[in-house]
Protein backbone atom coordinates (compact mmCIF):
# COMPACT_ATOMS: atom_id res chain seq x y z
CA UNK A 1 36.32 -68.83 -84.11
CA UNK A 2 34.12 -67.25 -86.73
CA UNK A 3 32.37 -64.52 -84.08
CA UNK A 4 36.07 -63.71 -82.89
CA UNK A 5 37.49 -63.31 -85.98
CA UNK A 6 34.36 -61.18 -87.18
CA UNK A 7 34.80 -59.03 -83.64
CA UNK A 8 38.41 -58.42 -84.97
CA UNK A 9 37.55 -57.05 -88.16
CA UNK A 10 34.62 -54.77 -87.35
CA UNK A 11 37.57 -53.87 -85.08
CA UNK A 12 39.84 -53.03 -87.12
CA UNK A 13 37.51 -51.69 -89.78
CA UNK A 14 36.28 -49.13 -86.95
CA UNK A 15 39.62 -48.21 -85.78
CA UNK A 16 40.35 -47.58 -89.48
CA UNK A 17 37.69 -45.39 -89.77
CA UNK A 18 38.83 -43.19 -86.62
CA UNK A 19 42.41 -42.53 -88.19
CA UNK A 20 41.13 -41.81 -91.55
CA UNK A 21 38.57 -39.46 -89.80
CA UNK A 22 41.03 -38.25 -87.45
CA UNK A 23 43.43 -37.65 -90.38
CA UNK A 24 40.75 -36.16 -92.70
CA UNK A 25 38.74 -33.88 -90.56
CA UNK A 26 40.97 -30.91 -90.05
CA UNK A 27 41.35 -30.21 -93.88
CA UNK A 28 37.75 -31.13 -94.49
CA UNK A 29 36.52 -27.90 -91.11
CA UNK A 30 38.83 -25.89 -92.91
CA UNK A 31 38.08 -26.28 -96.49
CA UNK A 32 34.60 -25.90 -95.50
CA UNK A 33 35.85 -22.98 -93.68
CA UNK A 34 36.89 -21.18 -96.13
CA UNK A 35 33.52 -21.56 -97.87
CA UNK A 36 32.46 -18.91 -95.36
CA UNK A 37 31.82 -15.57 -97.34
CA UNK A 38 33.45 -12.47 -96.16
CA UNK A 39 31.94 -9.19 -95.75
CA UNK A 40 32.28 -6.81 -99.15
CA UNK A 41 33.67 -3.83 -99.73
CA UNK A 42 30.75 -1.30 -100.08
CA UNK A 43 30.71 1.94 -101.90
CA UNK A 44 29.89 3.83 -98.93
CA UNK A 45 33.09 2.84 -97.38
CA UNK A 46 35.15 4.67 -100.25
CA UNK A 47 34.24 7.40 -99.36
CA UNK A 48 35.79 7.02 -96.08
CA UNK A 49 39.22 5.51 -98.08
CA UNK A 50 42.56 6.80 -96.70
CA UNK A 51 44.45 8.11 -99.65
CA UNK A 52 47.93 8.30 -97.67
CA UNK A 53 50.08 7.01 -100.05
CA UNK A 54 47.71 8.84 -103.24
CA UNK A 55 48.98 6.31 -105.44
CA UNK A 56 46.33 4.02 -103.65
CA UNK A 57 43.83 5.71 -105.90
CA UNK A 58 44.61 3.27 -108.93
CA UNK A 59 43.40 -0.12 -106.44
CA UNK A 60 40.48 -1.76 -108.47
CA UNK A 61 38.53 -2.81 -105.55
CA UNK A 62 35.89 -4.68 -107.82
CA UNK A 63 38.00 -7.00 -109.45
CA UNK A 64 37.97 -9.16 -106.78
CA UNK A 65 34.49 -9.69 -105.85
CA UNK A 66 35.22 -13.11 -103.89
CA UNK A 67 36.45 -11.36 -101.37
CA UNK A 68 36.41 -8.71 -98.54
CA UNK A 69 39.21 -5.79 -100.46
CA UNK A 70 38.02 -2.78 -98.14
CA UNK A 71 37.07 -1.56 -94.17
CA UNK A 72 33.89 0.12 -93.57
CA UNK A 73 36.56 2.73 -91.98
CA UNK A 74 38.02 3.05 -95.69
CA UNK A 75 41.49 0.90 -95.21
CA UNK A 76 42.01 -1.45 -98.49
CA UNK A 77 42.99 -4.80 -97.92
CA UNK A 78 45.50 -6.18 -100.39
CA UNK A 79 44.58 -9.09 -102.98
CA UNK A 80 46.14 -10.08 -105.99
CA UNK A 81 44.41 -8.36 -108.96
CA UNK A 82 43.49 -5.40 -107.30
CA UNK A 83 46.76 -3.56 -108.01
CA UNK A 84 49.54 -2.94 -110.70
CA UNK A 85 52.88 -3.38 -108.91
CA UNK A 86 54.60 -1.04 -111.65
CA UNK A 87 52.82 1.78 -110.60
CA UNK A 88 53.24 1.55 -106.62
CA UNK A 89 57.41 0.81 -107.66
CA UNK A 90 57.12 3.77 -109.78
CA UNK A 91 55.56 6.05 -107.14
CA UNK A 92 57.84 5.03 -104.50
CA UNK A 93 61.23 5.47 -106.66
CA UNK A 94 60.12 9.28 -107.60
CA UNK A 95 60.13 9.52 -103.96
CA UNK A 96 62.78 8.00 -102.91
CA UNK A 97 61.39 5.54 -100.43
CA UNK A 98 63.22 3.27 -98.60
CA UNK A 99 62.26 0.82 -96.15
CA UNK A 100 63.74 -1.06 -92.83
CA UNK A 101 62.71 -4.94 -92.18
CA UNK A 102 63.14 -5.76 -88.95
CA UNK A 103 63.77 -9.65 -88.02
CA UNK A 104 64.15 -11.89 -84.76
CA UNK A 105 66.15 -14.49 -84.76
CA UNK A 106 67.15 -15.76 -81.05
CA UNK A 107 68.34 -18.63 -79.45
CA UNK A 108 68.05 -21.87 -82.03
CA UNK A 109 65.71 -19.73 -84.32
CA UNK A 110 68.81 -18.39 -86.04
CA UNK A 111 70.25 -22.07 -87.25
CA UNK A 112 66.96 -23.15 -88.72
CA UNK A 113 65.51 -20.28 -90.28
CA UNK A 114 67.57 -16.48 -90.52
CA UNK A 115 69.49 -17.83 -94.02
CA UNK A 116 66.56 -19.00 -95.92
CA UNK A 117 64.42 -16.02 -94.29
CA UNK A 118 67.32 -13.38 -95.84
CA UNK A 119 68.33 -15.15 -98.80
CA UNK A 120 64.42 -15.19 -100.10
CA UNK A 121 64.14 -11.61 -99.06
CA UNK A 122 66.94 -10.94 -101.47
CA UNK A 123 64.61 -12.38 -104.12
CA UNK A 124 61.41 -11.04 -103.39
CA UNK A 125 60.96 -8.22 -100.80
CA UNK A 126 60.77 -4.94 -102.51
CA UNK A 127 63.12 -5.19 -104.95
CA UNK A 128 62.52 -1.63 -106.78
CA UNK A 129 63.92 0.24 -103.25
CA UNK A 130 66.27 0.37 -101.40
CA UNK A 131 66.05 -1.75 -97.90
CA UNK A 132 68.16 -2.51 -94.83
CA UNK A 133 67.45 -6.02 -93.20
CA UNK A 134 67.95 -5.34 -88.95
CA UNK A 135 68.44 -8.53 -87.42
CA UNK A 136 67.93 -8.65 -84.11
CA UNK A 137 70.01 -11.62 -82.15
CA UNK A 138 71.31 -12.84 -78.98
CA UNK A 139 74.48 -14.76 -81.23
CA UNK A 140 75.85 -11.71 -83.23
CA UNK A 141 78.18 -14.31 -85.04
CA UNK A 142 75.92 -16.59 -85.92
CA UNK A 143 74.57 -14.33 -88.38
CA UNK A 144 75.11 -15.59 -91.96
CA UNK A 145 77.72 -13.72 -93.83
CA UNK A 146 76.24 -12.80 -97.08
CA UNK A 147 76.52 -10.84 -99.97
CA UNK A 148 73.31 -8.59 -100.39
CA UNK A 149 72.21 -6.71 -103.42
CA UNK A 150 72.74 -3.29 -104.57
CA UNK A 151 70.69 -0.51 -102.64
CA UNK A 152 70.09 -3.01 -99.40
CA UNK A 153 72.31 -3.72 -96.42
CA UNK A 154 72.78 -6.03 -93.84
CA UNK A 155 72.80 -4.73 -89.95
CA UNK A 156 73.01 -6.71 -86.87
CA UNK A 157 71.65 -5.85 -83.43
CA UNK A 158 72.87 -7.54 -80.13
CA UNK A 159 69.66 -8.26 -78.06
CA UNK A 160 69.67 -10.27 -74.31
CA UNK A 161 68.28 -13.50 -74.66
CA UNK A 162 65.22 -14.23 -72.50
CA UNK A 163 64.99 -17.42 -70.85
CA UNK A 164 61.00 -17.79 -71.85
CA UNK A 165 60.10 -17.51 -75.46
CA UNK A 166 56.62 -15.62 -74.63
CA UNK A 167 59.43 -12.61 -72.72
CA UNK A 168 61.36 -12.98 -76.17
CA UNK A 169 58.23 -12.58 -78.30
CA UNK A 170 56.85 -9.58 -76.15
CA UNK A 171 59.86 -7.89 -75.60
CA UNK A 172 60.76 -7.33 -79.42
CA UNK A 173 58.43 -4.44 -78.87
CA UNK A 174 60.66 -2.59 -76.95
CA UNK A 175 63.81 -3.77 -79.19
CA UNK A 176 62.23 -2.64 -82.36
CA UNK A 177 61.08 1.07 -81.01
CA UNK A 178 64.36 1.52 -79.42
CA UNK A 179 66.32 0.88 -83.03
CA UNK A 180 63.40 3.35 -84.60
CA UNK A 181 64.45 6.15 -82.34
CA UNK A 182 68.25 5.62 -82.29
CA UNK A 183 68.47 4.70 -85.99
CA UNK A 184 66.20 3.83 -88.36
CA UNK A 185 64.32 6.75 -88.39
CA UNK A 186 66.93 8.64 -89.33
CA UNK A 187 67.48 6.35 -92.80
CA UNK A 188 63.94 4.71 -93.90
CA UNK A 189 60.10 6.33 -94.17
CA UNK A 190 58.88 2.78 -93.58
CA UNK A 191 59.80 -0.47 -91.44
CA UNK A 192 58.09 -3.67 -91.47
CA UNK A 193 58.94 -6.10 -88.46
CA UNK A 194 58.90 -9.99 -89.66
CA UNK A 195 59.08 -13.40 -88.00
CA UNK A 196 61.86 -15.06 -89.09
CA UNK A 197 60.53 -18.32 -89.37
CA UNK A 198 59.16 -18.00 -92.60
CA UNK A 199 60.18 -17.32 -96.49
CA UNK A 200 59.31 -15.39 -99.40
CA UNK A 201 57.89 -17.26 -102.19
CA UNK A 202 56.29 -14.10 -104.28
CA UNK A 203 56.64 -10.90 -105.25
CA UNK A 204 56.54 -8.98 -101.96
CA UNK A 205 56.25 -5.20 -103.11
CA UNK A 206 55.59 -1.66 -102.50
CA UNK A 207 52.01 -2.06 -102.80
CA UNK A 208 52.20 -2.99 -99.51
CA UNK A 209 53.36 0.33 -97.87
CA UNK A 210 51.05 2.26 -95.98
CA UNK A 211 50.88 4.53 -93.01
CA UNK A 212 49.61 1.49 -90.64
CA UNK A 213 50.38 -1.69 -91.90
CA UNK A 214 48.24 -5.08 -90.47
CA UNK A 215 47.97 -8.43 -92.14
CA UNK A 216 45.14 -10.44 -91.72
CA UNK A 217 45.76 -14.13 -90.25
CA UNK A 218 45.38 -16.83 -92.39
CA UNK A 219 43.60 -18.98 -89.94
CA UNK A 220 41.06 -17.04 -89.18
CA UNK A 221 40.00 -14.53 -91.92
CA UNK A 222 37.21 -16.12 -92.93
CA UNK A 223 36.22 -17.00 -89.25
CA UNK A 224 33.30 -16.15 -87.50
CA UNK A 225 33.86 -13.43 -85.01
CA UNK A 226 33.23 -15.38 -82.26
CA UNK A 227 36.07 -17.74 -83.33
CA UNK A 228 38.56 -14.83 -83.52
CA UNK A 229 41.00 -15.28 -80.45
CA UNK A 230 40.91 -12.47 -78.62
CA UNK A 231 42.43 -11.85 -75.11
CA UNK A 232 39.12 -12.36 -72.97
CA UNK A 233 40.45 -11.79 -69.55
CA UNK A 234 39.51 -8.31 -67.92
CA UNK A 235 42.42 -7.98 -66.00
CA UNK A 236 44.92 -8.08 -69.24
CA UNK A 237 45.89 -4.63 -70.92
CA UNK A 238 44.72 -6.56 -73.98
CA UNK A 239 41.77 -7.29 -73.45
CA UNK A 240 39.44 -7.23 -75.74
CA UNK A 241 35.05 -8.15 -76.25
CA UNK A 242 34.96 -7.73 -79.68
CA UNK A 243 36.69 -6.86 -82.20
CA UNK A 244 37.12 -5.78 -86.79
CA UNK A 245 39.59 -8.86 -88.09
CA UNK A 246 42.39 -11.24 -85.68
CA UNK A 247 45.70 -9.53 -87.09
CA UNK A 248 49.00 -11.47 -87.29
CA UNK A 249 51.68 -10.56 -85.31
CA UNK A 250 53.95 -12.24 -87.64
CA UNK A 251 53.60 -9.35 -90.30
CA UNK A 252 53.13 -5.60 -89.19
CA UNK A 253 54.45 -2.06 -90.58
CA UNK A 254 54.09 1.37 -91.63
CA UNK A 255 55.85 4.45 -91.40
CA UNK A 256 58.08 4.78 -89.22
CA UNK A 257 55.94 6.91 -86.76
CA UNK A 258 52.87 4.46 -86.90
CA UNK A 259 55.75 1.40 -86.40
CA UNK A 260 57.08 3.49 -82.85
CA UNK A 261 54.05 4.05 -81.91
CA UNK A 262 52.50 0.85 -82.08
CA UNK A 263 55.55 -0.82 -80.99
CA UNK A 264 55.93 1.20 -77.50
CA UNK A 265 51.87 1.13 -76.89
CA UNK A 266 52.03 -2.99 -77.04
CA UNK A 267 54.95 -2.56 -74.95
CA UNK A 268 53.65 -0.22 -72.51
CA UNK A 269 50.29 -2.35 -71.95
CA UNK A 270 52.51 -5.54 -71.81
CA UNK A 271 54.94 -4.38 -68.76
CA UNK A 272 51.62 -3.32 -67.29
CA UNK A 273 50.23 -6.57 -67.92
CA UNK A 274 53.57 -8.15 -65.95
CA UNK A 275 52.89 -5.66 -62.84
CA UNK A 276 49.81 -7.30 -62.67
CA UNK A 277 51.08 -10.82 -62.88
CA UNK A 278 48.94 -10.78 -66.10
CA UNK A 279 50.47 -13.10 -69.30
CA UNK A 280 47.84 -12.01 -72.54
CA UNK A 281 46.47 -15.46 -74.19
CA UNK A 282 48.41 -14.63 -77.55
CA UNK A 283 51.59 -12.45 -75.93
CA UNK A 284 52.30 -9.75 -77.75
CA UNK A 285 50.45 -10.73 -80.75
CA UNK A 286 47.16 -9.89 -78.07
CA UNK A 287 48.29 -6.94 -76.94
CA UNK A 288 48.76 -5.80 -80.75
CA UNK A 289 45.27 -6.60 -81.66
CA UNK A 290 43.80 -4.38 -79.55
CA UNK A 291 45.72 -1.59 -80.55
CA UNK A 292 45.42 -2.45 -83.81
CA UNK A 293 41.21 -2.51 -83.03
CA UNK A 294 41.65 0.92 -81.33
CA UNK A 295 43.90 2.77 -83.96
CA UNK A 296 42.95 1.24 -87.02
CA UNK A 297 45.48 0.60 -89.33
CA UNK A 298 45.90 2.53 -92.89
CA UNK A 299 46.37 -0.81 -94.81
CA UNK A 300 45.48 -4.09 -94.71
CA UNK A 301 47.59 -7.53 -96.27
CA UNK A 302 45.29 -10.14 -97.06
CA UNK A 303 46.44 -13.89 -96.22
CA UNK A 304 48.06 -14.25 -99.37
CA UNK A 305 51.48 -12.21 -97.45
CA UNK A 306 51.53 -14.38 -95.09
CA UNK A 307 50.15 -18.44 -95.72
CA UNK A 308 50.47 -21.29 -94.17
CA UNK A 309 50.17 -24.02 -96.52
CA UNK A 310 49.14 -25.99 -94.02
CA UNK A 311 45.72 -24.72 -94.42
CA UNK A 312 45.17 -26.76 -97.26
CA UNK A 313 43.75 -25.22 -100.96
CA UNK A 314 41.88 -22.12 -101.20
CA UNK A 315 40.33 -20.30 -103.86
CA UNK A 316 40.81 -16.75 -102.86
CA UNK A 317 44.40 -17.30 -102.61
CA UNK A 318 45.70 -16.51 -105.78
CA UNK A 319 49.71 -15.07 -105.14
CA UNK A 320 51.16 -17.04 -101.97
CA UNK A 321 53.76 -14.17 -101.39
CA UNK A 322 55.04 -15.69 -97.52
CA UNK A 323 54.84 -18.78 -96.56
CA UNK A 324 55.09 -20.32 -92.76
CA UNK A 325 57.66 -22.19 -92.42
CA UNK A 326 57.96 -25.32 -90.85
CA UNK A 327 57.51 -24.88 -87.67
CA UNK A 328 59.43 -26.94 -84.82
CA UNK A 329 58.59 -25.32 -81.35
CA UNK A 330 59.27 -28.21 -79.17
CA UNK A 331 62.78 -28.25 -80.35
CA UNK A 332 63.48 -24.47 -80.36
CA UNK A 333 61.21 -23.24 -77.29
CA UNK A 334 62.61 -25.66 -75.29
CA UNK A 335 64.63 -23.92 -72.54
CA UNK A 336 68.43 -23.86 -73.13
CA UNK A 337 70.87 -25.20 -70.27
């Protein structure tokens, strides 16, 4: 009785041990992750800087010095501390910028996460301009009916639901670059195009405009290159060997040139992909990366525009300014009836 009841507790014990490991691991790879240095803005690569919105000239780009805050091809990359937000709101109200955010919310997407997604945007996205929120939906009249604040409107754009949610998340390209030619370029020098499942927690400000716009992803900016997630199959338009950073799909902008641009190249090399019977690893998110790798963009976000909390606690990130939001993709990828 003794040997079976010891057999049950080393048992138990050891199965113990694999849930707490199981549990544990994860945060500990990516706490130690994060431990990884990233490469550091050098002096020679100022010289290179891209000065397209001038004001970018006040960026301290030593006061950081934990992490990477410039591209040997002279883009900064955005970190709390490096900038005063007064002067990039001043800049952009002598000139009377004015920027689009573009949002898709299809299928279930729009119950669980459009409100919170515009009413935290009404709080924190660049509050000293004006802005016009374009949501793009299949269910025109599911769009909450709110009040929105001085200098920023509300404008909703009936899209065809696809039945897959990889054809929904790829063809936003084409959405997005059809509303830039037909109306937003007309009204706003810069657009930034959002997933909706997420919400503002911080000050999300003019600093962040810029000719080309990229954020970097949270999950992997301190990765190894060989971790980055690139498209590795030859016969995809996006493939890609190597590569600078792994962008986010979930945050992009610019002007609204770069934005068109960008928007109809990823589309272009994504209907190219489907002639092929070709579906890129990451959709469009893929297909953006490499043109992101082969136009590189003006301006770079660093993770703390766009974090996922899930993560766990890092150092570097000092102003969470977007958080993920829950996600629930069984539910709301599941095909609809």
């Amino acid at each position: 009785m003794r040997q079976i009841y010891n057999r049950k507790s080393a048992l138990a014990l050891f199965t113990s041990m694999l849930i707490f490991l199981a549990y544990h691991i994860p945060y500990t790879i990516r706490f130690l992750e994060g431990l990884i240095p990233m490469d550091k803005c050098q002096v020679s690569y100022l010289e290179h800087l891209k000065m397209a919105n001038g004001v970018d000239k006040s960026l301290n780009f030593w006061a950081r010095s934990d992490v990477q805050t410039c591209t040997y091809w002279g883009a900064p990359i955005m970190w709390d501390g490096m900038f005063d937000p007064d002067v990039y709101d001043d800049e952009h109200m002598k000139r009377n910028t004015s920027v689009a955010l573009t949002v898709f919310a299809v299928g279930r997407y729009i119950d669980a996460y459009l409100k919170d997604f515009l009413h935290s945007a009404e709080v924190f996205f660049m509050l000293s301009v004006p802005v016009t929120y374009y949501v793009f939906t299949d269910v025109p009249a599911k769009v909450p009916d709110m009040r929105v604040g001085p200098r920023r409107k509300l404008k909703v754009i009936h899209v065809k639901r696809h039945t897959r949610w990889q054809d929904i998340s790829m063809m936003r390209m084409k959405a997005i670059a059809e509303a830039i030619e037909s109306e937003i370029r007309h009204r706003h020098k810069y657009v930034f195009c959002m997933d909706v499942d997420q919400i503002f927690v911080g000050p999300f400000g003019t600093e962040a405009l810029g000719d080309s716009v990229a954020l970097l992803h949270a999950h992997f900016y301190h990765s190894p290159k060989i971790q980055l997630t690139y498209d590795h199959n030859p016969n995809s338009e996006a493939y890609m060997r190597d590569g600078d950073f792994y962008y986010h799909a979930a945050v992009f902008g610019g002007s609204w040139e770069k934005v068109k641009a960008t928007t109809e190249a990823c589309y272009r090399s994504i209907m190219k992909d489907k002639e092929n019977n070709v579906e890129a690893l990451w959709h469009d998110e893929s297909h953006l990366n490499k043109h992101l790798f082969l136009h590189k963009p003006s301006k770079i976000l660093s993770p703390e525009y766009c974090w996922d909390t899930g993560i766990g606690y890092r150092m570097d990130i000092h102003v969470p300014r977007l958080l993920w939001a829950e996600k629930h993709y069984k539910s709301l990828r599941a095909p609809v009836n």
